[in-house]
Structure formats: structure tokens, C-alpha cells
N, C-alpha and C. Protein backbone atom coordinates (compact mmCIF):
# COMPACT_ATOMS: atom_id res chain seq x y z
N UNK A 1 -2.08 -8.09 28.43
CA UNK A 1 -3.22 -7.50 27.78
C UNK A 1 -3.12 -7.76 26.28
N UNK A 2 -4.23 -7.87 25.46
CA UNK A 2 -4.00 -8.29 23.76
C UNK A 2 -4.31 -7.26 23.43
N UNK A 3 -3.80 -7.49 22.24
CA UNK A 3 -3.28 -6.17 21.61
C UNK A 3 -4.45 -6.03 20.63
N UNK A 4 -5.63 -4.90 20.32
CA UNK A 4 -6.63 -4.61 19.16
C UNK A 4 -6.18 -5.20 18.30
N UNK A 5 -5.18 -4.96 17.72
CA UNK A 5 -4.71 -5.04 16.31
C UNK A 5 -4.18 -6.24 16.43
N UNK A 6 -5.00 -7.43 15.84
CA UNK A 6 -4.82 -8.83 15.62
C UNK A 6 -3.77 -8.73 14.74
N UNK A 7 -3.40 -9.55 14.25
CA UNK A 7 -2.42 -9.72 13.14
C UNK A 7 -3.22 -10.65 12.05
N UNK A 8 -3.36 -9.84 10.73
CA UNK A 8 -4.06 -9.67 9.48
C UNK A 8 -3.52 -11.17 8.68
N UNK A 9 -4.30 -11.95 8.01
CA UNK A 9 -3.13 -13.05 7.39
C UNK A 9 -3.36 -12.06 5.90
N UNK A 10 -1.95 -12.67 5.33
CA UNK A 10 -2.00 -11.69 3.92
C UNK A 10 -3.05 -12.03 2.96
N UNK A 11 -3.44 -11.08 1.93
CA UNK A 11 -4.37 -11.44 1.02
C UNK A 11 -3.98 -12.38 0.15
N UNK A 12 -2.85 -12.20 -0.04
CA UNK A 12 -2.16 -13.17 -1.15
C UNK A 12 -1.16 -14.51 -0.82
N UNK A 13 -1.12 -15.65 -1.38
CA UNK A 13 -0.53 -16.50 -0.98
C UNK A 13 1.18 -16.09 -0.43
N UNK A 14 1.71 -17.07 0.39
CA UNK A 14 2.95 -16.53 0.99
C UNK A 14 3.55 -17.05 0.21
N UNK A 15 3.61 -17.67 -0.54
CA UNK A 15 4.47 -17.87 -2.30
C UNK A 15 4.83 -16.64 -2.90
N UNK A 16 3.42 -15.63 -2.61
CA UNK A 16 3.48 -14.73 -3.89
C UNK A 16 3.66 -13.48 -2.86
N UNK A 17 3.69 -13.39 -1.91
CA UNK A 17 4.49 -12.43 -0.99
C UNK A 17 5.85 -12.64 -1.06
N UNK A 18 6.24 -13.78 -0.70
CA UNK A 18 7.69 -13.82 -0.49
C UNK A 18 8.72 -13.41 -1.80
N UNK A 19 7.96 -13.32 -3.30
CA UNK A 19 8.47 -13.20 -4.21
C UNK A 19 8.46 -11.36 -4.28
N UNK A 20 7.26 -11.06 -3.54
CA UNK A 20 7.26 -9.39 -3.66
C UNK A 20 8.44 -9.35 -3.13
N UNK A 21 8.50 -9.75 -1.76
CA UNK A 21 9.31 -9.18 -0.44
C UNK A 21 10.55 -9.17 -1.18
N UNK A 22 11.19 -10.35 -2.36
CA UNK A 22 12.30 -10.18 -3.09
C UNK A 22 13.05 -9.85 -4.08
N UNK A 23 11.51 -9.24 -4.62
CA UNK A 23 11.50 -8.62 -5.64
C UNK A 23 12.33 -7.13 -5.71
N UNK A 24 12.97 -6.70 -6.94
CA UNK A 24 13.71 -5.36 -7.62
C UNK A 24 12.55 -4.30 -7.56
N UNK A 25 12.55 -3.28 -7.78
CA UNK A 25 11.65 -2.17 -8.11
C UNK A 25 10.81 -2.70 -9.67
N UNK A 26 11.75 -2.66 -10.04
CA UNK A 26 11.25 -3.52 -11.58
C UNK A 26 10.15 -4.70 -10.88
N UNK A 27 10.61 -5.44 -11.02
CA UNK A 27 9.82 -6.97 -10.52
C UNK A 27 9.03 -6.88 -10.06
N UNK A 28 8.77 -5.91 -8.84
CA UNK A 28 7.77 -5.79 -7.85
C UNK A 28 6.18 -5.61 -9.12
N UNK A 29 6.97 -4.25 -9.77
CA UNK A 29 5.85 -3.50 -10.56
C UNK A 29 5.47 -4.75 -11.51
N UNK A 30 6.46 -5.48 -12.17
CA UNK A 30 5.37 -6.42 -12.73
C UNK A 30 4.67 -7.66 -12.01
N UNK A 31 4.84 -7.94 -10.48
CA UNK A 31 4.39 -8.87 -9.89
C UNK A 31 2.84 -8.37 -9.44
N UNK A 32 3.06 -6.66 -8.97
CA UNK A 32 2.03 -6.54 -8.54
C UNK A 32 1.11 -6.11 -9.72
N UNK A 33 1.38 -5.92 -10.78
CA UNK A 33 0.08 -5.99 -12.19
C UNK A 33 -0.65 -7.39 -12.30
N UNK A 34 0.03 -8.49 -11.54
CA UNK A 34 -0.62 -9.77 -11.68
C UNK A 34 -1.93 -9.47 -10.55
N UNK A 35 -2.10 -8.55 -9.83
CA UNK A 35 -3.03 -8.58 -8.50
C UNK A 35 -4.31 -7.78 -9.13
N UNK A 36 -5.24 -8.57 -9.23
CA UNK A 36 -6.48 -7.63 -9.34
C UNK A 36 -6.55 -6.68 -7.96
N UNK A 37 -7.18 -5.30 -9.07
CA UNK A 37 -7.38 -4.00 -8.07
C UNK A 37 -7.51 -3.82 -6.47
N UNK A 38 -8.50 -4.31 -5.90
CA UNK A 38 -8.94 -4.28 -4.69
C UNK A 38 -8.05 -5.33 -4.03
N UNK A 39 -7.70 -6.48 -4.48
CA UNK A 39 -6.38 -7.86 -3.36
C UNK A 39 -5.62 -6.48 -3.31
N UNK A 40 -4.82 -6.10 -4.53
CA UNK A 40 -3.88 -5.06 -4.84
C UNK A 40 -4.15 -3.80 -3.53
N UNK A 41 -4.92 -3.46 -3.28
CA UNK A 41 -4.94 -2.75 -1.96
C UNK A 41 -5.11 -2.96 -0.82
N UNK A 42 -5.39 -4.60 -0.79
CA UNK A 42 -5.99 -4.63 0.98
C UNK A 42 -4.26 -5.19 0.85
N UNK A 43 -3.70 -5.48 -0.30
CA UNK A 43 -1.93 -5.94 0.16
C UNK A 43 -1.37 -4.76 0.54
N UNK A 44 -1.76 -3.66 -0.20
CA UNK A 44 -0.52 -2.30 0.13
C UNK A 44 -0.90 -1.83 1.50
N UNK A 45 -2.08 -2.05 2.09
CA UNK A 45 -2.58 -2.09 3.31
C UNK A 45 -1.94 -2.79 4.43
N UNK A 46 -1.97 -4.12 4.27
CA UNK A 46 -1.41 -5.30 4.59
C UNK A 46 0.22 -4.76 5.15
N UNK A 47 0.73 -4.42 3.80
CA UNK A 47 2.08 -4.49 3.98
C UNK A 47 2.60 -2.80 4.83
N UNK A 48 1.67 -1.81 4.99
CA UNK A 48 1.95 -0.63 5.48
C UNK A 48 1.28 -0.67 6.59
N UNK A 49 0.59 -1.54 7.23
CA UNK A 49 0.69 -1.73 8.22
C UNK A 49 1.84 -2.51 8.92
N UNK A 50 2.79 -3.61 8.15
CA UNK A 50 4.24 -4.00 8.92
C UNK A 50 4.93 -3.43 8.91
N UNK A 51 5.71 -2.89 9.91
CA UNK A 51 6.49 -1.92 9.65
C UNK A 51 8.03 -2.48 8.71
N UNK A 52 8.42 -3.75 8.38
CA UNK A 52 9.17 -4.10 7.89
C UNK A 52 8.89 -4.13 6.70
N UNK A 53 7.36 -3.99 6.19
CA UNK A 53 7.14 -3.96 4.73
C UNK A 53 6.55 -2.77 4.02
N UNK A 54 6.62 -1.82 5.10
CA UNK A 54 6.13 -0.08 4.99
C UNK A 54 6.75 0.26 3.51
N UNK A 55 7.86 0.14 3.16
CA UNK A 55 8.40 0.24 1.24
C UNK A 55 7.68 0.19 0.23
N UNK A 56 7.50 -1.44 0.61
CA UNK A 56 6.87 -1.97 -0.35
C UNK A 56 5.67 -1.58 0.00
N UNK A 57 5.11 -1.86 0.57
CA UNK A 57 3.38 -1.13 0.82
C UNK A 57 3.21 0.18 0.23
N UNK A 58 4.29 0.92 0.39
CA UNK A 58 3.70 2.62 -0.42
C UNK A 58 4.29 2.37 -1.77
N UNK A 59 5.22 1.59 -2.44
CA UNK A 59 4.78 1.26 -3.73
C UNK A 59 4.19 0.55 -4.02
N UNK A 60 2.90 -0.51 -3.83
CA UNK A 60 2.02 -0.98 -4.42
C UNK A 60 1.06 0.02 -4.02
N UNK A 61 0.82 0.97 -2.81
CA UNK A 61 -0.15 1.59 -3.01
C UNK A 61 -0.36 2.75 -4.06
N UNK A 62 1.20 3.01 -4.31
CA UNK A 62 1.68 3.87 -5.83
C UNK A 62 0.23 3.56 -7.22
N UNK A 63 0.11 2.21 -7.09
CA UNK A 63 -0.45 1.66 -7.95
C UNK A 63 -2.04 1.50 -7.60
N UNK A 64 -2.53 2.11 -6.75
CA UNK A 64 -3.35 1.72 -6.38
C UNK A 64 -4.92 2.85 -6.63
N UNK A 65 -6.09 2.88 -6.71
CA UNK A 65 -6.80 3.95 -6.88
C UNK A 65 -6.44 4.28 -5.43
N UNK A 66 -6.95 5.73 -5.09
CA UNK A 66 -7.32 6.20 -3.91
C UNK A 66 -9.06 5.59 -3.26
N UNK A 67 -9.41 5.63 -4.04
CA UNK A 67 -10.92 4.83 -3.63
C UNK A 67 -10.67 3.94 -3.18
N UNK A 68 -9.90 2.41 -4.13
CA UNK A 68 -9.83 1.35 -3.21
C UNK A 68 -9.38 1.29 -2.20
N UNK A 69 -7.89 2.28 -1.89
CA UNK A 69 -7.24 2.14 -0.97
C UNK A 69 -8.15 2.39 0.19
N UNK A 70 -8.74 3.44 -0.10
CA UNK A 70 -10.09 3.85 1.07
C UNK A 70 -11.14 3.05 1.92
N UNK A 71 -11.35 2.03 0.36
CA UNK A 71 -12.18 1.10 0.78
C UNK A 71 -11.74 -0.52 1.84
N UNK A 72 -10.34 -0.66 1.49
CA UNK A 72 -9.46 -1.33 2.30
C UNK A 72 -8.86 -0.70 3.62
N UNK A 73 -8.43 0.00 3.84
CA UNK A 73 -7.74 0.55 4.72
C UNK A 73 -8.55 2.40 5.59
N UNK A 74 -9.58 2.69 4.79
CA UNK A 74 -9.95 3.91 5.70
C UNK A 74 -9.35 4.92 5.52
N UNK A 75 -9.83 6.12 5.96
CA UNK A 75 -8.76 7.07 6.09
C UNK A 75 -7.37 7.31 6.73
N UNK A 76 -7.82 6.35 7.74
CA UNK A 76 -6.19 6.21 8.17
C UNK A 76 -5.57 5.95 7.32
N UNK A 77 -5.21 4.95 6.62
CA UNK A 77 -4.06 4.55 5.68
C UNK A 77 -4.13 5.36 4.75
N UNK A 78 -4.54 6.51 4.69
CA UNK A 78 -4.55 7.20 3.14
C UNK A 78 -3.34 8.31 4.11
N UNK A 79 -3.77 8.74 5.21
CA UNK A 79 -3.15 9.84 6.50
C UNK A 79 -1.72 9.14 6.53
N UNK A 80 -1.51 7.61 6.63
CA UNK A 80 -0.10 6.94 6.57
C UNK A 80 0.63 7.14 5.68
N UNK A 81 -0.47 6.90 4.51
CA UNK A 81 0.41 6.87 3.08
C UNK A 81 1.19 8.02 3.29
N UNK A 82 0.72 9.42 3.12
CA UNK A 82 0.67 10.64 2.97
C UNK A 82 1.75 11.20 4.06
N UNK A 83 1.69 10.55 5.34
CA UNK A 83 2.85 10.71 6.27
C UNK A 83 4.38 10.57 5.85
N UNK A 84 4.38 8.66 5.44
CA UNK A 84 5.12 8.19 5.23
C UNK A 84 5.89 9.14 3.79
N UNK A 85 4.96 9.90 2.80
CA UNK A 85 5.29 10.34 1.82
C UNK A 85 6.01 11.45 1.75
N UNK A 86 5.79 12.15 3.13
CA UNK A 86 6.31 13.25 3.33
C UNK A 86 5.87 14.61 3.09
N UNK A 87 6.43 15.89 3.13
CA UNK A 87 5.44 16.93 3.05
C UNK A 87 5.28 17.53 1.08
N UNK A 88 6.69 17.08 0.60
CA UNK A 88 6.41 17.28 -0.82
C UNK A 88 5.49 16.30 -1.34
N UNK A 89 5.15 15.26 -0.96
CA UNK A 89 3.94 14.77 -1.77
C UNK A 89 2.92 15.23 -1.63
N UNK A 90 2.76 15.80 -0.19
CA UNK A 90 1.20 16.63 -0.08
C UNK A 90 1.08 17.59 -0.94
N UNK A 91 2.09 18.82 -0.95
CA UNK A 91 2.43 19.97 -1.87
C UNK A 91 1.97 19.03 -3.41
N UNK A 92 2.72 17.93 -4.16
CA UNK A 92 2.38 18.20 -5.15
C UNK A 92 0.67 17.43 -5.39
N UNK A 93 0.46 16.63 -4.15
CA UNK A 93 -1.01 16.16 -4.83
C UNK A 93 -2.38 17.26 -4.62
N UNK A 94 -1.60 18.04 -3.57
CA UNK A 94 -3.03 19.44 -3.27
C UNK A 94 -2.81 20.19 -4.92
N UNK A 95 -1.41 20.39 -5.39
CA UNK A 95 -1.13 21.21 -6.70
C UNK A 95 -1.97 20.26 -7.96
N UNK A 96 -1.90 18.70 -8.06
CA UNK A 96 -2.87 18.24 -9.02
C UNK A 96 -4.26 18.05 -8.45
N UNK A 97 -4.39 18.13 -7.34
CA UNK A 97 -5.77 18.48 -7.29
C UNK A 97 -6.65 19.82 -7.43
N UNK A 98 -5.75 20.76 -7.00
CA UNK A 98 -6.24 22.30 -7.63
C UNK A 98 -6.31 22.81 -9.25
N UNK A 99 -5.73 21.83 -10.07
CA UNK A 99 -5.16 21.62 -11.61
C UNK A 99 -6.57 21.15 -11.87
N UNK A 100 -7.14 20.27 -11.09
CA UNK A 100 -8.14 19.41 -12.13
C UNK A 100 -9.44 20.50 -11.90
């Protein structure tokens, strides 16, 4: 039986993946400032949907608006992010959202 979930080709060249995938915490953050906004989220998308690149996917989505991410990935991936983030990130983003 096939599986719904085709397998996505990346937004970004596999040059410039493979340099994320080897990239430092440092590096990453300045590789992924090279990504205009929206590539920049259908990648953190991209990559949180592999489960081998789930890391890196919730730090570029670190970087990412919540809108775009929305607009790439749906509410699901915002429900992933937020999973994957654990229950203190919910605590502190309901606390800056009750702030604003």
C-alpha cells in the first residue's frame, strides 16, 4: 500500500542542505539568514517532518514567523513544533502571549 505522505524534495539545493545538516549551532544560524523568509519555513517544515532532521527543523523554525510557518506547514506543524518543544515552551509562549 503507498504511503499519503510522498516524500517532499527539499526547498533548497542539496549543496545547501548538506552544509545545514553539518553545520555548528553557530553556522546553522548564519546559513539559515542566507534563506529568504517563506524557503526558510517550508525548510523547517521539510526538515521536522524527517525525523532525522527534527533538531534542526525546530531551530530554523526558531527563526521563523509563526504565520509563515502556518502558511507552509498548517497547524499541524505549529502542534509538532510545540510538542517537540515540550510543556515549558507552551507555559512560556501562553505567558508572552497574555503579556502582549
Amino acid at each position: 500500500m503507498a504511503s499519503h505522505k510522498a516524500k517532499q524534495p527539499s526547498p533548497i539545493s542539496n549543496s545547501l542542505l548538506g552544509r545545514i545538516f553539518r553545520a555548528s549551532p553557530e553556522g546553522l544560524a548564519v546559513l539559515v539568514k542566507s534563506v529568504p523568509p517563506e524557503t526558510r519555513a517550508m525548510l523547517a517544515v521539510y526538515c521536522l517532518r524527517n525525523e532525522r532532521l527534527k533538531s534542526i527543523g525546530l531551530a530554523i523554525a526558531a527563526t521563523c514567523k509563526r504565520r509563515d510557518l502556518l502558511c507552509q506547514g498548517g497547524s499541524a506543524i505549529l502542534d509538532l513544533i510545540q510538542k517537540l518543544r515540550g510543556p515549558e515552551s507552551a507555559k512560556a509562549e501562553n505567558s508572552a502571549h497574555s503579556a502582549a
